[in-house]
N, C-alpha and C. Protein backbone atom coordinates (compact mmCIF):
# COMPACT_ATOMS: atom_id res chain seq x y z
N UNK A 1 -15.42 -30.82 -32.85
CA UNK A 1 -15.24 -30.80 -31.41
C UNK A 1 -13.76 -30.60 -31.05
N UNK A 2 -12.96 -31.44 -31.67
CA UNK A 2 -11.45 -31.33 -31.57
C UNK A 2 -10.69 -29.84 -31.57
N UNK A 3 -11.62 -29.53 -32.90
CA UNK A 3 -10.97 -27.83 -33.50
C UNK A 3 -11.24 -26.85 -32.40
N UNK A 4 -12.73 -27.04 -31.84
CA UNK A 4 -13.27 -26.27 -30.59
C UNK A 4 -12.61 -26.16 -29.26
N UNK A 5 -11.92 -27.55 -29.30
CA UNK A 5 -11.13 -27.51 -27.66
C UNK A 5 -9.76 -27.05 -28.24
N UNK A 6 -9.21 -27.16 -29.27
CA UNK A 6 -7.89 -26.48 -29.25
C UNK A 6 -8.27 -25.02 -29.35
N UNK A 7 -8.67 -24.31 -29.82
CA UNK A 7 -9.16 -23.37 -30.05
C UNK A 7 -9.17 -22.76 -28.81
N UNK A 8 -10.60 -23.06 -27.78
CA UNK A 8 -10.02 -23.05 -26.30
C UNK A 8 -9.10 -23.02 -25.61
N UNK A 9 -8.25 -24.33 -25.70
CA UNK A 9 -6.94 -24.10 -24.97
C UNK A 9 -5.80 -23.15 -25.46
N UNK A 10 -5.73 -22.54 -26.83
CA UNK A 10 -5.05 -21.79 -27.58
C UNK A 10 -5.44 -20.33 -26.65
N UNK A 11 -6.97 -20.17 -26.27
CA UNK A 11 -7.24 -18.88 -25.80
C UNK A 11 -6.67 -18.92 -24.55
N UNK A 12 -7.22 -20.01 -23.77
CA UNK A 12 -6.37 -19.78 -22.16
C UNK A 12 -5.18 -19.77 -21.88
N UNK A 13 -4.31 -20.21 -23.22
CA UNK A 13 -2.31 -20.07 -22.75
C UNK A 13 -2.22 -18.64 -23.70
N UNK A 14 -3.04 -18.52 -24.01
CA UNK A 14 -2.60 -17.16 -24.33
C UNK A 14 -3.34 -15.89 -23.35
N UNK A 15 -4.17 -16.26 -22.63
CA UNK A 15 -4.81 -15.12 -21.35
C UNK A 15 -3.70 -15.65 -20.02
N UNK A 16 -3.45 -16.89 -20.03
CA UNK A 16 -2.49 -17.39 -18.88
C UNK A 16 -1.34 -16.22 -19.36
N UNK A 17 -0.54 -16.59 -20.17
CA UNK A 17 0.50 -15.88 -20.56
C UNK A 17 0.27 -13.80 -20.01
N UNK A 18 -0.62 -13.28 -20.66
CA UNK A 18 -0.96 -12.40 -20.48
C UNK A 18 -1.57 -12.36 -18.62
N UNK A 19 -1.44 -12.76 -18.44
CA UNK A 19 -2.25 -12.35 -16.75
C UNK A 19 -1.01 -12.79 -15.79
N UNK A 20 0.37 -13.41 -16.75
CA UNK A 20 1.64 -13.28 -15.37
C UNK A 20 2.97 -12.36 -16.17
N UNK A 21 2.16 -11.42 -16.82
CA UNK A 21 3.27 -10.39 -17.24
C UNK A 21 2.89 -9.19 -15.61
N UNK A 22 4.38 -8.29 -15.67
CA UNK A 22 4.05 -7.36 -14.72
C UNK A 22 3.50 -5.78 -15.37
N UNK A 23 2.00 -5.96 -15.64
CA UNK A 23 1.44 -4.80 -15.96
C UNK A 23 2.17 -3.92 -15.64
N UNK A 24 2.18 -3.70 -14.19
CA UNK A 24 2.21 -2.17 -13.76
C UNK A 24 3.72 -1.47 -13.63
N UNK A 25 4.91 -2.86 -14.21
CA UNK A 25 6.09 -2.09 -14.16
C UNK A 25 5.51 -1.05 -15.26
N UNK A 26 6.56 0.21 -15.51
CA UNK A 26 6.79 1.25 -16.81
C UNK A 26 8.30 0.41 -17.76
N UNK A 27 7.15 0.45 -18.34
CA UNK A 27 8.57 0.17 -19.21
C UNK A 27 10.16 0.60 -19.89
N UNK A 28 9.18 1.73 -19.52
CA UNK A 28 10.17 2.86 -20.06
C UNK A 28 10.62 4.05 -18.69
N UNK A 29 10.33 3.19 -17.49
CA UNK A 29 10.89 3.44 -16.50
C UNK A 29 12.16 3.23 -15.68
N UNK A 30 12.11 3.31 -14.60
CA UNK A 30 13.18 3.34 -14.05
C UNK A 30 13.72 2.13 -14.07
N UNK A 31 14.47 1.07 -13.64
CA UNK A 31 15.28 -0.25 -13.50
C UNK A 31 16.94 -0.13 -13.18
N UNK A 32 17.05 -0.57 -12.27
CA UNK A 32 18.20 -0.51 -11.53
C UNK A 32 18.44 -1.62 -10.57
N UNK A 33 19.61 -2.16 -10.60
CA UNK A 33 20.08 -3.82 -9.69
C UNK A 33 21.32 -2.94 -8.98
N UNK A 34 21.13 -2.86 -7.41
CA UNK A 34 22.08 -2.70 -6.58
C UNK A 34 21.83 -2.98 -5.26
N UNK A 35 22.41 -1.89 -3.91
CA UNK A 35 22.42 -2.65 -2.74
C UNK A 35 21.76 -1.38 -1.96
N UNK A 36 20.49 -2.42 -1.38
CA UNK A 36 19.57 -1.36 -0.29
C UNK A 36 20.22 -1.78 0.90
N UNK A 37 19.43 -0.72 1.70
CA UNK A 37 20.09 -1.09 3.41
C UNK A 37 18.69 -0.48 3.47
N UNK A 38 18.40 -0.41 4.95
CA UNK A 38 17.28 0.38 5.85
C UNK A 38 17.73 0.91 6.73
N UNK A 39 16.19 2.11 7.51
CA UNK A 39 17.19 3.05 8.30
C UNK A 39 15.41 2.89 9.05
N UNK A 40 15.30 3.04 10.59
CA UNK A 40 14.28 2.51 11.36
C UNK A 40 14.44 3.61 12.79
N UNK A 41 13.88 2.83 13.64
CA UNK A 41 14.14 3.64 14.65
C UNK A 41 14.66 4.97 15.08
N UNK A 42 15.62 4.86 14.76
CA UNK A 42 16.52 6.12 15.12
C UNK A 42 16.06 7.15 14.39
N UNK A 43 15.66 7.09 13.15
CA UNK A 43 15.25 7.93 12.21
C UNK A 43 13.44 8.35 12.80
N UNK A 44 12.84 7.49 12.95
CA UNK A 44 11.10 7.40 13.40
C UNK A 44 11.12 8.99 13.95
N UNK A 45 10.13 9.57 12.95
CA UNK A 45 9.98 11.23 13.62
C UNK A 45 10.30 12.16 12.92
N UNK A 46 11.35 11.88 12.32
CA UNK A 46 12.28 13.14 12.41
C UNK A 46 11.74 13.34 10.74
N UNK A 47 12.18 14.41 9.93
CA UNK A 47 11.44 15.00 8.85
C UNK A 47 12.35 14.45 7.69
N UNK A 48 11.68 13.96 6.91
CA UNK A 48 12.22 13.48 5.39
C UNK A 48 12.41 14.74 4.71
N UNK A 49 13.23 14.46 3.83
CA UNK A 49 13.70 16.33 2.54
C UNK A 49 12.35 16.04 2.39
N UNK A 50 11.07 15.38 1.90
CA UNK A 50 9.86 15.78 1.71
C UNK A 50 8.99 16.48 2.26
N UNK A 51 9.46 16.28 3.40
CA UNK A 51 8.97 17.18 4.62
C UNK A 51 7.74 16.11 5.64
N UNK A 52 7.72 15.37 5.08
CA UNK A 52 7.11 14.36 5.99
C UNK A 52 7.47 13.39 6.94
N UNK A 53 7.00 13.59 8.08
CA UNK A 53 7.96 12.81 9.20
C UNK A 53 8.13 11.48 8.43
N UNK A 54 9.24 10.65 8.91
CA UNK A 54 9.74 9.44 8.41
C UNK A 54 8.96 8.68 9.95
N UNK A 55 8.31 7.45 8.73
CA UNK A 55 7.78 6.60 9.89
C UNK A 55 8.39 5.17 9.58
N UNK A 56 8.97 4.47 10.19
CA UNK A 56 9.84 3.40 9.98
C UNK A 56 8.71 2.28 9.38
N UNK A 57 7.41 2.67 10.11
CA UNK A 57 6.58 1.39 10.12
C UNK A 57 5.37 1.81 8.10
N UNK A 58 5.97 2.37 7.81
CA UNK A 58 4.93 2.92 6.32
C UNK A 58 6.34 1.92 5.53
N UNK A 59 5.38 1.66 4.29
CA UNK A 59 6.16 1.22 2.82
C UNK A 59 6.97 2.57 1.97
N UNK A 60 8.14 3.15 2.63
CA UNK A 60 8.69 4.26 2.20
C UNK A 60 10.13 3.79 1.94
N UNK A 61 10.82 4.69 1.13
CA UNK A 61 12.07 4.24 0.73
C UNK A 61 13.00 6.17 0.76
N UNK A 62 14.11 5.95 0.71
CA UNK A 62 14.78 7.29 0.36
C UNK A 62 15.84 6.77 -0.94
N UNK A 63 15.70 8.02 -1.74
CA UNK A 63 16.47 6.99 -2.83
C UNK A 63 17.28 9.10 -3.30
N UNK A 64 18.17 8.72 -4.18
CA UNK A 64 18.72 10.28 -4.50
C UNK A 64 18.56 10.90 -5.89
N UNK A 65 17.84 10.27 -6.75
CA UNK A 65 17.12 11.26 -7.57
C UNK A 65 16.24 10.73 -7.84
N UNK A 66 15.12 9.44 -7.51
CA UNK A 66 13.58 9.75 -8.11
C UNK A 66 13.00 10.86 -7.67
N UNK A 67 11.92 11.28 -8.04
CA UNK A 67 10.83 12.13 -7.70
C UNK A 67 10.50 11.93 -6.27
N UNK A 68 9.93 12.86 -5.65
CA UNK A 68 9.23 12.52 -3.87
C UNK A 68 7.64 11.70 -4.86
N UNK A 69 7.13 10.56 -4.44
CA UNK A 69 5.84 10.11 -4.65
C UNK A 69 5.81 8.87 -5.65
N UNK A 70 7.06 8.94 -6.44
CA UNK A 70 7.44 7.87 -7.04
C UNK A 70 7.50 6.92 -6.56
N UNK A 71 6.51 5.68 -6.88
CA UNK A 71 6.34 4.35 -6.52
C UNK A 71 7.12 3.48 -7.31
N UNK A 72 8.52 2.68 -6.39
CA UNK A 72 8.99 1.81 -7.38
C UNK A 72 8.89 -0.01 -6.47
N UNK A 73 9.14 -0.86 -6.96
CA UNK A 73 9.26 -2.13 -6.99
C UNK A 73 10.36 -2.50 -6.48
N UNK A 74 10.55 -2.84 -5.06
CA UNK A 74 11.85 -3.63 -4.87
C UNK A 74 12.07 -4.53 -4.47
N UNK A 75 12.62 -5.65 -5.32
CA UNK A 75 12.91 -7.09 -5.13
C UNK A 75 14.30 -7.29 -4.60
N UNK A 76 13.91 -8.36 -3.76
CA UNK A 76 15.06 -8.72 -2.76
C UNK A 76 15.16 -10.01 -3.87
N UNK A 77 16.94 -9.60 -4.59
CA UNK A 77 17.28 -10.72 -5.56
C UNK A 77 18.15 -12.24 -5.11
N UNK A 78 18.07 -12.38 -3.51
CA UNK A 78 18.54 -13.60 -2.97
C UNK A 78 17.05 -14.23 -2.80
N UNK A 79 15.78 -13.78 -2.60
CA UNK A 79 14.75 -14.31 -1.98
C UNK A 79 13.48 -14.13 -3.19
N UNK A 80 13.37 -13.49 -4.45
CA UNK A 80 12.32 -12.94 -4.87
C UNK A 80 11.31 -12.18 -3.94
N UNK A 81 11.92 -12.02 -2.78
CA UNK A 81 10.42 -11.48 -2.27
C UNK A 81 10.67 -9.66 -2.61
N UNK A 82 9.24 -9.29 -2.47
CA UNK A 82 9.33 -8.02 -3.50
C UNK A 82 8.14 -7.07 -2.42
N UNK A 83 8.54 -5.93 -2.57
CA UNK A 83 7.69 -5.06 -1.96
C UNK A 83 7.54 -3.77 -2.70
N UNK A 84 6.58 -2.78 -2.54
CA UNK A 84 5.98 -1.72 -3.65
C UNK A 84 6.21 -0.58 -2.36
N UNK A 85 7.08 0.18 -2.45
CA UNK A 85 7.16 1.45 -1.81
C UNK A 85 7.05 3.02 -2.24
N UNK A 86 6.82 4.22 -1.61
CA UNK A 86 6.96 5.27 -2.50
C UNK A 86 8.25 5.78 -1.65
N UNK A 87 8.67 7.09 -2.82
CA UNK A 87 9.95 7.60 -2.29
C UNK A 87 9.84 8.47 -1.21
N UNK A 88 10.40 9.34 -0.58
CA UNK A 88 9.57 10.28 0.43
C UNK A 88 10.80 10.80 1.07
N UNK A 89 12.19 10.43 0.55
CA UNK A 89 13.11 10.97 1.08
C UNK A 89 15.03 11.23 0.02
N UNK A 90 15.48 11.62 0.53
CA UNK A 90 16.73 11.49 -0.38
C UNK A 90 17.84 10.69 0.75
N UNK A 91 18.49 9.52 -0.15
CA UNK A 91 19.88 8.97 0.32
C UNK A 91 19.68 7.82 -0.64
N UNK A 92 20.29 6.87 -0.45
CA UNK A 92 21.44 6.76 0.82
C UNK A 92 22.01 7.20 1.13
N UNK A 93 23.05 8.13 1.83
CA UNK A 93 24.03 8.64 2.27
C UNK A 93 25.49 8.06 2.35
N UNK A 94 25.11 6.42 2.37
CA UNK A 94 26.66 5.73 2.12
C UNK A 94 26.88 5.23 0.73
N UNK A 95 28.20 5.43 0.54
CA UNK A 95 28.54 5.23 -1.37
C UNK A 95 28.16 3.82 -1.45
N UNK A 96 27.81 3.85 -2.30
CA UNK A 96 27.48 1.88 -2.92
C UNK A 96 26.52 1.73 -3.01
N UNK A 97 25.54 1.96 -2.32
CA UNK A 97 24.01 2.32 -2.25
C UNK A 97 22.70 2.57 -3.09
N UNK A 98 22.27 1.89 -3.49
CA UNK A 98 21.03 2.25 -4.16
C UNK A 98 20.05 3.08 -4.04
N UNK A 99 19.13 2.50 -2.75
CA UNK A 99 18.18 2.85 -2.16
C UNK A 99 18.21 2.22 -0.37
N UNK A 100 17.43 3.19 0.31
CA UNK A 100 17.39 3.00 1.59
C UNK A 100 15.83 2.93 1.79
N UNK A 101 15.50 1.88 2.80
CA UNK A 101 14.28 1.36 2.65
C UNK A 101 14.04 1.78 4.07
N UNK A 102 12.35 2.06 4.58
CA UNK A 102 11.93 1.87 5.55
C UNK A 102 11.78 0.62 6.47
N UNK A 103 11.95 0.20 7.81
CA UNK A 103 11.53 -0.74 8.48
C UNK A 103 11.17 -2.04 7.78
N UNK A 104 9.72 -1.39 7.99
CA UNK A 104 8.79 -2.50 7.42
C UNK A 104 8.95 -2.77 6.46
N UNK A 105 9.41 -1.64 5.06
CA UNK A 105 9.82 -2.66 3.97
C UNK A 105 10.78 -3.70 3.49
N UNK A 106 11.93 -3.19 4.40
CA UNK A 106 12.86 -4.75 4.92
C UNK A 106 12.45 -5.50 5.34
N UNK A 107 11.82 -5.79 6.26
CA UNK A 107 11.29 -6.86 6.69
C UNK A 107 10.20 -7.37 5.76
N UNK A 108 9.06 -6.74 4.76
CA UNK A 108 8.73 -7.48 3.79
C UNK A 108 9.54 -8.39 2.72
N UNK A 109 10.95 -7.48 2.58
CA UNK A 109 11.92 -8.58 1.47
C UNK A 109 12.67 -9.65 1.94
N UNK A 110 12.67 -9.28 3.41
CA UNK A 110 13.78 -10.75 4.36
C UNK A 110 14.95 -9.80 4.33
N UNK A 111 15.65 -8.44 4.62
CA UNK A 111 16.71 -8.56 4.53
C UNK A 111 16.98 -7.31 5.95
N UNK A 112 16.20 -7.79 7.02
CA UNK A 112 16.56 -7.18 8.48
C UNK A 112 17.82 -7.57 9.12
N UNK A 113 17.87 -9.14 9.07
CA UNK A 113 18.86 -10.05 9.40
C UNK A 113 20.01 -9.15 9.34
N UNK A 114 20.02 -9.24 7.73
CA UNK A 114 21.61 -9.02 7.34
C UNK A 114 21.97 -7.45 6.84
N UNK A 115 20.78 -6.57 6.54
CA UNK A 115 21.16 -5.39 6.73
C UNK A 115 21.08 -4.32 5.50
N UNK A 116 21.43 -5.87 4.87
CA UNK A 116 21.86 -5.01 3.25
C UNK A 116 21.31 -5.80 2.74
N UNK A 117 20.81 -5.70 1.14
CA UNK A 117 20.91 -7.10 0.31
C UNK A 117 20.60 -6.61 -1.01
N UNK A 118 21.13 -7.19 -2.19
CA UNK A 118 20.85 -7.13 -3.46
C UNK A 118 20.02 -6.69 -4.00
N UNK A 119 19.71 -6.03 -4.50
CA UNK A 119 17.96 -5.85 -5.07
C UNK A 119 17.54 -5.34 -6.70
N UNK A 120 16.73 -5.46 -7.05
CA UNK A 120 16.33 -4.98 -8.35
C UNK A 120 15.16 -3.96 -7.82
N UNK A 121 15.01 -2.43 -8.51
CA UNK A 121 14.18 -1.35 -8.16
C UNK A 121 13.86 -1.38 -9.95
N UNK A 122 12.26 -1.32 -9.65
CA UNK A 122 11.63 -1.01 -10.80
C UNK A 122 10.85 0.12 -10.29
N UNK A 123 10.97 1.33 -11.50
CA UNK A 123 9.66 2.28 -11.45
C UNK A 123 8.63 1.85 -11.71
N UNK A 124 6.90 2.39 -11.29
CA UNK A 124 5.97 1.85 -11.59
C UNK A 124 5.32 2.92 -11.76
N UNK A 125 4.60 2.58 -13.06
CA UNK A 125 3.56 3.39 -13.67
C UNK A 125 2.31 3.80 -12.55
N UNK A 126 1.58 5.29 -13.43
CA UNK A 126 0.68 5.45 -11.88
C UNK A 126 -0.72 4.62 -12.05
């Protein structure tokens, strides 16, 4: 009985373990720690280099060399909070810059307030 429940609990810290890895980063993808900003309003309309109007309110980012459609991971590294966007445009346009996020995806990481904020960008597998 003893051998049976360790046995058991041996299987569930090892499916626990396995079920809080992040599958769907690539591993052999992209990863990068720098500083996003967002761009909203003013922009709403007007045509991304993809050619698709920029809508402040979609999970979109502009970044200057992923792919257009490339879905990456960006964690806001003061808050963990994390949001999944695709690319759909080219910038930032100001030096220092990582990535430039849509609206709404600032406001998913907490960083409307202040404008800018730290972040970690992971590529994600399709």
């Amino acid at each position: 009985m003893l051998k049976r429940s360790l046995s058991t609990l041996a299987l569930f810290s090892l499916l626990a373990g396995c079920a809080s890895q992040d599958v769907d980063v690539d591993p052999d993808g992209y990863d990068k720690t720098g500083t996003a900003s967002y761009y909203g309003a003013r922009h709403h309309g007007k045509r991304t280099a993809s050619g698709e109007p920029f809508n402040q309110h979609s999970l979109t980012a502009a970044h200057r060399s992923l792919p257009f459609g490339t879905r990456v991971r960006v964690t806001n590294l003061a808050n963990q909070r994390s949001v999944v966007v695709r690319i759909n445009d080219r910038g930032p346009h100001t030096r220092g810059r990582l990535i430039d996020l849509s609206r709404a995806a600032a406001e998913k990481i907490g960083m409307i307030r202040s404008g800018t904020a730290r972040v970690r960008v992971q590529g994600l597998s399709d």
